[in-house]
N, C-alpha and C. Protein backbone atom coordinates (compact mmCIF):
# COMPACT_ATOMS: atom_id res chain seq x y z
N UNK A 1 0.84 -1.18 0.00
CA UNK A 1 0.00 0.00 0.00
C UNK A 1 0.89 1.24 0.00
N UNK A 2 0.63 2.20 -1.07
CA UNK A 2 1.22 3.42 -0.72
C UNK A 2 1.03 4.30 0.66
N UNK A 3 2.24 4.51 0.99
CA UNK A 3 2.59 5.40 2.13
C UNK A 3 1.51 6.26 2.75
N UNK A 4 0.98 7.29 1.36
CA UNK A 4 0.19 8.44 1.35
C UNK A 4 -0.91 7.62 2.39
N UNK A 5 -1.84 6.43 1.29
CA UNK A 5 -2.98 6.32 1.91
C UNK A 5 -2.61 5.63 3.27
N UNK A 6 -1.74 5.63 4.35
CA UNK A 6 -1.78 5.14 5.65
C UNK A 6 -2.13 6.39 5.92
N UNK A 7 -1.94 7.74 5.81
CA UNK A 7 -1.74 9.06 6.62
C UNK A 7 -3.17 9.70 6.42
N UNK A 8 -3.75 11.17 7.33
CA UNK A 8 -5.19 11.12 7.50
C UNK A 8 -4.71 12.63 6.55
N UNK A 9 -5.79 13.02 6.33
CA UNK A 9 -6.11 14.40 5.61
C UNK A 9 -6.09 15.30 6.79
N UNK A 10 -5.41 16.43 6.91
CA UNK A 10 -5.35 17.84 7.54
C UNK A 10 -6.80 18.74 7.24
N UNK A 11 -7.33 19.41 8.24
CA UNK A 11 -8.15 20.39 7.98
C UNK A 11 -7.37 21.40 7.30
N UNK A 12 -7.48 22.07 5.79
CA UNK A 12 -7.22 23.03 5.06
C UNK A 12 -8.19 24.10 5.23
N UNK A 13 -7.87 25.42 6.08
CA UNK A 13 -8.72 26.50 5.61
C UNK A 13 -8.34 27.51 4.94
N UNK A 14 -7.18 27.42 3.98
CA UNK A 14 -6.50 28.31 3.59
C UNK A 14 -5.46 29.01 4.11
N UNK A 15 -4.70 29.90 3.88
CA UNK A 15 -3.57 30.56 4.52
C UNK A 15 -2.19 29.79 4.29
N UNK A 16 -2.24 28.47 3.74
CA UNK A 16 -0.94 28.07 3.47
C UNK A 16 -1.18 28.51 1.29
N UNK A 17 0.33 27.87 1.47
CA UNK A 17 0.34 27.88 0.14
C UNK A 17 0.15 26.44 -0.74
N UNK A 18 0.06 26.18 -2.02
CA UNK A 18 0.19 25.29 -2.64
C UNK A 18 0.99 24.62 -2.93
N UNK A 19 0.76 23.02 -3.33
CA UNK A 19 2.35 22.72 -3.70
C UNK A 19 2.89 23.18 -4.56
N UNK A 20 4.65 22.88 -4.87
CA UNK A 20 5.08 23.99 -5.57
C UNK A 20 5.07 22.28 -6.76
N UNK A 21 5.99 22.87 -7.95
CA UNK A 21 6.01 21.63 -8.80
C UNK A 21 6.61 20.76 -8.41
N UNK A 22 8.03 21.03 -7.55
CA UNK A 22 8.65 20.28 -7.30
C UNK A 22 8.40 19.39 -6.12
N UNK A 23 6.99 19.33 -5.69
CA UNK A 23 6.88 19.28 -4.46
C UNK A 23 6.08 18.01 -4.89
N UNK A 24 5.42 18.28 -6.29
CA UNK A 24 3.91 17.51 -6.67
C UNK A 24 5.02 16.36 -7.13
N UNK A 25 6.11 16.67 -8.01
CA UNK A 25 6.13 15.44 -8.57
C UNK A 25 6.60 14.04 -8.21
N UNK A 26 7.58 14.29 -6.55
CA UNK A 26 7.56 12.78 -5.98
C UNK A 26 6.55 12.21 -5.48
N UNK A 27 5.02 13.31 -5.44
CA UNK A 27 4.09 12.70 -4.70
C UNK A 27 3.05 11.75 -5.96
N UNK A 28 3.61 12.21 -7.09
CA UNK A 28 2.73 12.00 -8.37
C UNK A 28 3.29 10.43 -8.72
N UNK A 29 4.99 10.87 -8.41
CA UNK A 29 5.25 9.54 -8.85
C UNK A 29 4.90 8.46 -8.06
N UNK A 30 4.36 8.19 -6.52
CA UNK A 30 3.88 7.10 -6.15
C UNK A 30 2.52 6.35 -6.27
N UNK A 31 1.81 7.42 -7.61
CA UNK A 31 0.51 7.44 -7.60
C UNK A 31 0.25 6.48 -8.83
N UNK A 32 0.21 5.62 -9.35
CA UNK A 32 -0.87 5.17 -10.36
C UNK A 32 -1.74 5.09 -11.43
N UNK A 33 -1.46 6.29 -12.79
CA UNK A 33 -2.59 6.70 -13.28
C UNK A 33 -2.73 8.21 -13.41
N UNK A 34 -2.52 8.71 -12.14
CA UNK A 34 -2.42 10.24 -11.96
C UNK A 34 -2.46 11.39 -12.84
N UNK A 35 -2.29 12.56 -12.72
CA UNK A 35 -1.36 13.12 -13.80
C UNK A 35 -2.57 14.46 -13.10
N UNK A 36 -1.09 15.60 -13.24
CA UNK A 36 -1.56 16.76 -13.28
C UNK A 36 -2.53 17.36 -14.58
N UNK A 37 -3.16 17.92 -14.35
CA UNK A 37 -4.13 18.71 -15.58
C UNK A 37 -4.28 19.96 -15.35
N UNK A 38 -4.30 20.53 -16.76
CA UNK A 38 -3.93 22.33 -17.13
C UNK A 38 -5.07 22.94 -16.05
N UNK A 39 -5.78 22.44 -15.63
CA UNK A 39 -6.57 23.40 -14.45
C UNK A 39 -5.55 23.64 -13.28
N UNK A 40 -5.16 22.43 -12.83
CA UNK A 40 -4.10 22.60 -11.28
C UNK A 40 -4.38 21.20 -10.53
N UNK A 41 -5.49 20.50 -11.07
CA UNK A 41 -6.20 19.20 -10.51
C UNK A 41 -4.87 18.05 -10.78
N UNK A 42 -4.99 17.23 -10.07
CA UNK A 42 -4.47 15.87 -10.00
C UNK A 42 -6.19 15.06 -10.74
N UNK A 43 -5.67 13.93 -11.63
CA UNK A 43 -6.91 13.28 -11.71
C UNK A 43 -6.34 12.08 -12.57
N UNK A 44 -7.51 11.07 -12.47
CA UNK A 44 -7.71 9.62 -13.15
C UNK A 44 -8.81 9.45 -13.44
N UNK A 45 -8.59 8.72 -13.89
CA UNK A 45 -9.97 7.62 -14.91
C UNK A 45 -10.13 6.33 -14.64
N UNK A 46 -10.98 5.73 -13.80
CA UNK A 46 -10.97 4.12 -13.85
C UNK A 46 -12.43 3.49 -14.32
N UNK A 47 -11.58 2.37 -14.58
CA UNK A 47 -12.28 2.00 -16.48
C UNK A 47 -12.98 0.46 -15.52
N UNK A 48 -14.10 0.25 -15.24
CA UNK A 48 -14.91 -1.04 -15.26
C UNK A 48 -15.42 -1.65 -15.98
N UNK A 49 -16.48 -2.94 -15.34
CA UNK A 49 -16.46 -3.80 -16.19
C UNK A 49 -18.31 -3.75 -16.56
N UNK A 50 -18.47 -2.54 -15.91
CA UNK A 50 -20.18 -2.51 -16.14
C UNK A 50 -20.63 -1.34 -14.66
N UNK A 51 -21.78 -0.95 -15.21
CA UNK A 51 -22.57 -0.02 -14.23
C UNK A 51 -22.35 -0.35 -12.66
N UNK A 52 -22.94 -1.38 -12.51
CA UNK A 52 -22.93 -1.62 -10.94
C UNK A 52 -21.39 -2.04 -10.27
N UNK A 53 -20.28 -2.08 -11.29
CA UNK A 53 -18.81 -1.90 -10.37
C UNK A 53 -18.55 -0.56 -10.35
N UNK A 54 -19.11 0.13 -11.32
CA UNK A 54 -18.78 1.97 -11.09
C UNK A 54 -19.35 2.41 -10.17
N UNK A 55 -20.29 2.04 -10.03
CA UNK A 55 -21.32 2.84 -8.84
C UNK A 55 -20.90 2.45 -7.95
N UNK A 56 -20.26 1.08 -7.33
CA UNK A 56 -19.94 0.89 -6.41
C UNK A 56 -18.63 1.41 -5.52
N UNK A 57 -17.50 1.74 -6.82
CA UNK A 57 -16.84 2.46 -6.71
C UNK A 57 -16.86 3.91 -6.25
N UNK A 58 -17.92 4.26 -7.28
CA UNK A 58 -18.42 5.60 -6.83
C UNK A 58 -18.89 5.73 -5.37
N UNK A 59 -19.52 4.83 -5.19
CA UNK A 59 -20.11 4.92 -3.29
C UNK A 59 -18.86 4.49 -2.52
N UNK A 60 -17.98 3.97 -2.58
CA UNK A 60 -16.95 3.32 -1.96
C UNK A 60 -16.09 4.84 -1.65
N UNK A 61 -15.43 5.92 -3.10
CA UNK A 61 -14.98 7.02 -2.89
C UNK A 61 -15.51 7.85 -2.19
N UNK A 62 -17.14 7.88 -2.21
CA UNK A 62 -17.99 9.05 -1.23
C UNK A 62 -17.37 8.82 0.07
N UNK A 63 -17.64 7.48 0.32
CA UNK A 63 -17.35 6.89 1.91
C UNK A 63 -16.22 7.69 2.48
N UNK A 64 -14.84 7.10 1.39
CA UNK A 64 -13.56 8.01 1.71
C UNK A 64 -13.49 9.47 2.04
N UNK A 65 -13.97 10.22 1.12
CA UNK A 65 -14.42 11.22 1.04
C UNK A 65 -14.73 11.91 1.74
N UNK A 66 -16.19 11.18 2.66
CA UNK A 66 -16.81 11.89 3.93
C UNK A 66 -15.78 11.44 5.05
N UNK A 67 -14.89 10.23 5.35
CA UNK A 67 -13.98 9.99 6.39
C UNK A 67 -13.07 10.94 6.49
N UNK A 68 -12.34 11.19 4.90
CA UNK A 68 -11.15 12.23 4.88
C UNK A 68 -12.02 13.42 4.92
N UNK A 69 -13.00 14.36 4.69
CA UNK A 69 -13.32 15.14 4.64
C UNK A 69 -12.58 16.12 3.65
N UNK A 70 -12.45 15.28 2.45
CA UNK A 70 -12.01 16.03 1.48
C UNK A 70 -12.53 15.62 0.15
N UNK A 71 -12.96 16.36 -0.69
CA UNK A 71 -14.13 15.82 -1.79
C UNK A 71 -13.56 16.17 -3.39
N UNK A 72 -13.41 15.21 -4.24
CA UNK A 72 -12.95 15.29 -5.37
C UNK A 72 -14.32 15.71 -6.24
N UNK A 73 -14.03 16.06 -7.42
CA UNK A 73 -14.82 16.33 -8.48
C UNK A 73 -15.15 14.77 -9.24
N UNK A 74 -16.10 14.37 -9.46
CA UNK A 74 -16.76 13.07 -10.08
C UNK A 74 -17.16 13.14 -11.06
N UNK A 75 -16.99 12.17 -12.16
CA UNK A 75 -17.41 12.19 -13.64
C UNK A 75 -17.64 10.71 -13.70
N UNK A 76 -19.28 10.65 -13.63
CA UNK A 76 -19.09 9.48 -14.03
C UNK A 76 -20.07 8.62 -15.13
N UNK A 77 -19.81 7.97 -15.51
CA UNK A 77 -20.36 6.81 -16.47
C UNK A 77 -20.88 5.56 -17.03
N UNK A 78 -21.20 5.13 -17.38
CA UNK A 78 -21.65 3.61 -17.66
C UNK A 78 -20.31 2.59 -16.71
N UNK A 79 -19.60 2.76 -17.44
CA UNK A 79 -18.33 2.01 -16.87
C UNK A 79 -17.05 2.55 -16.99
N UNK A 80 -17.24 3.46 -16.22
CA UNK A 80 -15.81 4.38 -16.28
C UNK A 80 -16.38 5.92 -14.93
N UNK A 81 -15.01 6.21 -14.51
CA UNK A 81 -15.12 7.20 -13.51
C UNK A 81 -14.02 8.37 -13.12
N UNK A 82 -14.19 9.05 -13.50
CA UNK A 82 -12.76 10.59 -13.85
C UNK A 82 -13.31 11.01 -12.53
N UNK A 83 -11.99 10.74 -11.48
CA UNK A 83 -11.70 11.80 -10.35
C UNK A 83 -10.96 12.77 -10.14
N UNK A 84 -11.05 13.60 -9.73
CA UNK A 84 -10.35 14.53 -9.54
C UNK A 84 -10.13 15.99 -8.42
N UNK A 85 -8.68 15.92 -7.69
CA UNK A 85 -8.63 16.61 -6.86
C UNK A 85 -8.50 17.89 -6.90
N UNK A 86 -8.34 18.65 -5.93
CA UNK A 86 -7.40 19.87 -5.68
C UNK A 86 -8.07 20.39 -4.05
N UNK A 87 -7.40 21.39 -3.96
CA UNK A 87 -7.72 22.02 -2.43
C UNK A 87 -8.38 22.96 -3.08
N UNK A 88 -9.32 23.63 -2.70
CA UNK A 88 -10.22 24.55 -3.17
C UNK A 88 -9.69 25.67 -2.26
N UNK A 89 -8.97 25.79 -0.83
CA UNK A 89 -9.70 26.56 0.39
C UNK A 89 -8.14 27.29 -0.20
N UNK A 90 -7.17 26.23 -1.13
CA UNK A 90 -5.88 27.13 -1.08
C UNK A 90 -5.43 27.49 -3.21
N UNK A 91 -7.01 26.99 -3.49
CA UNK A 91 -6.38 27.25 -5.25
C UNK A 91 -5.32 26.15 -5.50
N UNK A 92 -5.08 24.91 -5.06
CA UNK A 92 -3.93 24.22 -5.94
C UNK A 92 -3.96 23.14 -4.77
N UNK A 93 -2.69 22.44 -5.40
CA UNK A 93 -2.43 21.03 -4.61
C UNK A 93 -2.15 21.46 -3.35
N UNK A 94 -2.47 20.00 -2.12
CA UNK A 94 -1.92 20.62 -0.94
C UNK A 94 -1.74 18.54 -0.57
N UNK A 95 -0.82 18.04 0.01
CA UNK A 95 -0.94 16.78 0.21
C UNK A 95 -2.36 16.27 0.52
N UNK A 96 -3.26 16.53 1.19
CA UNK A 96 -4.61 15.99 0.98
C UNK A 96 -5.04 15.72 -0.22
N UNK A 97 -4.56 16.10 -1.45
CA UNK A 97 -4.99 15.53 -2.85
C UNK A 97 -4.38 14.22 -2.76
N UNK A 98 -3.13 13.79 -2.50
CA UNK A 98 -2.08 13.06 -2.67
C UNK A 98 -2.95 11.65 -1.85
N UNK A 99 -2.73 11.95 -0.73
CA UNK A 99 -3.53 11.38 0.72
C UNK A 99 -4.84 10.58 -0.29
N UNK A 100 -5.84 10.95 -0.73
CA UNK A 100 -7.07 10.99 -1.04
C UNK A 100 -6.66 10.01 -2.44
N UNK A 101 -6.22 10.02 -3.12
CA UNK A 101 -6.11 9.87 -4.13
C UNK A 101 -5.28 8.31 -4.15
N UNK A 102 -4.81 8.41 -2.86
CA UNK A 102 -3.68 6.96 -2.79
C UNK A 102 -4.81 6.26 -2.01
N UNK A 103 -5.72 7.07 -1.06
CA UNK A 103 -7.06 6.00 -0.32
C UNK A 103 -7.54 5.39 -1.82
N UNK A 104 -8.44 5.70 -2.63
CA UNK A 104 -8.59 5.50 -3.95
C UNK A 104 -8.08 4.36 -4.37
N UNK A 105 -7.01 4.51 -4.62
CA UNK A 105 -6.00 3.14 -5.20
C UNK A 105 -5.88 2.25 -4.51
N UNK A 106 -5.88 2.13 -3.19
CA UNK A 106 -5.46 1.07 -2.20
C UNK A 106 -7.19 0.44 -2.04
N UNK A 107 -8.15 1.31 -2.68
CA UNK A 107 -9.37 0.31 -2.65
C UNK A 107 -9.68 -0.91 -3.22
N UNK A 108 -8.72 -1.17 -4.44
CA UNK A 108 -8.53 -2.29 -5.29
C UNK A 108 -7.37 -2.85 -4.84
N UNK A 109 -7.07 -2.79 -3.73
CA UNK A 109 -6.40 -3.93 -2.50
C UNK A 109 -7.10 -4.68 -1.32
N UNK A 110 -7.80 -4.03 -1.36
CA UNK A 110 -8.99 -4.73 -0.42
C UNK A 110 -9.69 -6.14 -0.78
């Protein structure tokens, strides 16, 4: 299991800064899929095998979601599901994307 998802999400209310690039990309590289996008988001795409494994997925991330108290943007589809982070409270990455995003991945270890 990646590192990230053992560790809990921080309350963000703003006042720090964002990550810088150099900050994102050892956290990117333990990630899976990942990849920064021209907005500032971290995000993926995971590809199933029909409706009711997406949705389940989809309810499985809410779960995370409401535990970490940190909420990605959702796109989702027949059999397929585009997540995607960022900190809202600071405009850009803040390790809680990182955190969130490695809970995510370590769900298809379970």
């Amino acid at each position: 299991m990646n590192e990230l998802a053992r560790k809990k999400c921080k309350p963000c209310e703003g006042g720090v800064d964002p990550l810088t690039p150099d900050q994102v990309r050892p956290m990117l590289k333990g990630l899976q899929g990942w990849a920064v996008q021209p907005d500032g988001m971290i995000a993926k795409t995971y590809e199933f095998r029909n409706y009711f494994e997406t949705m389940a997925f989809v309810n499985a991330a809410a779960w995370v979601s409401h535990r970490e108290d940190h909420h990605p943007d959702m796109m989702v589809g027949y059999n397929k599901c585009r997540v995607a982070y960022v900190t809202h409270a600071i405009d850009g990455l803040s390790e809680n994307d990182f955190i969130c995003a490695a809970k995510l991945d370590a769900l298809f270890e379970i």
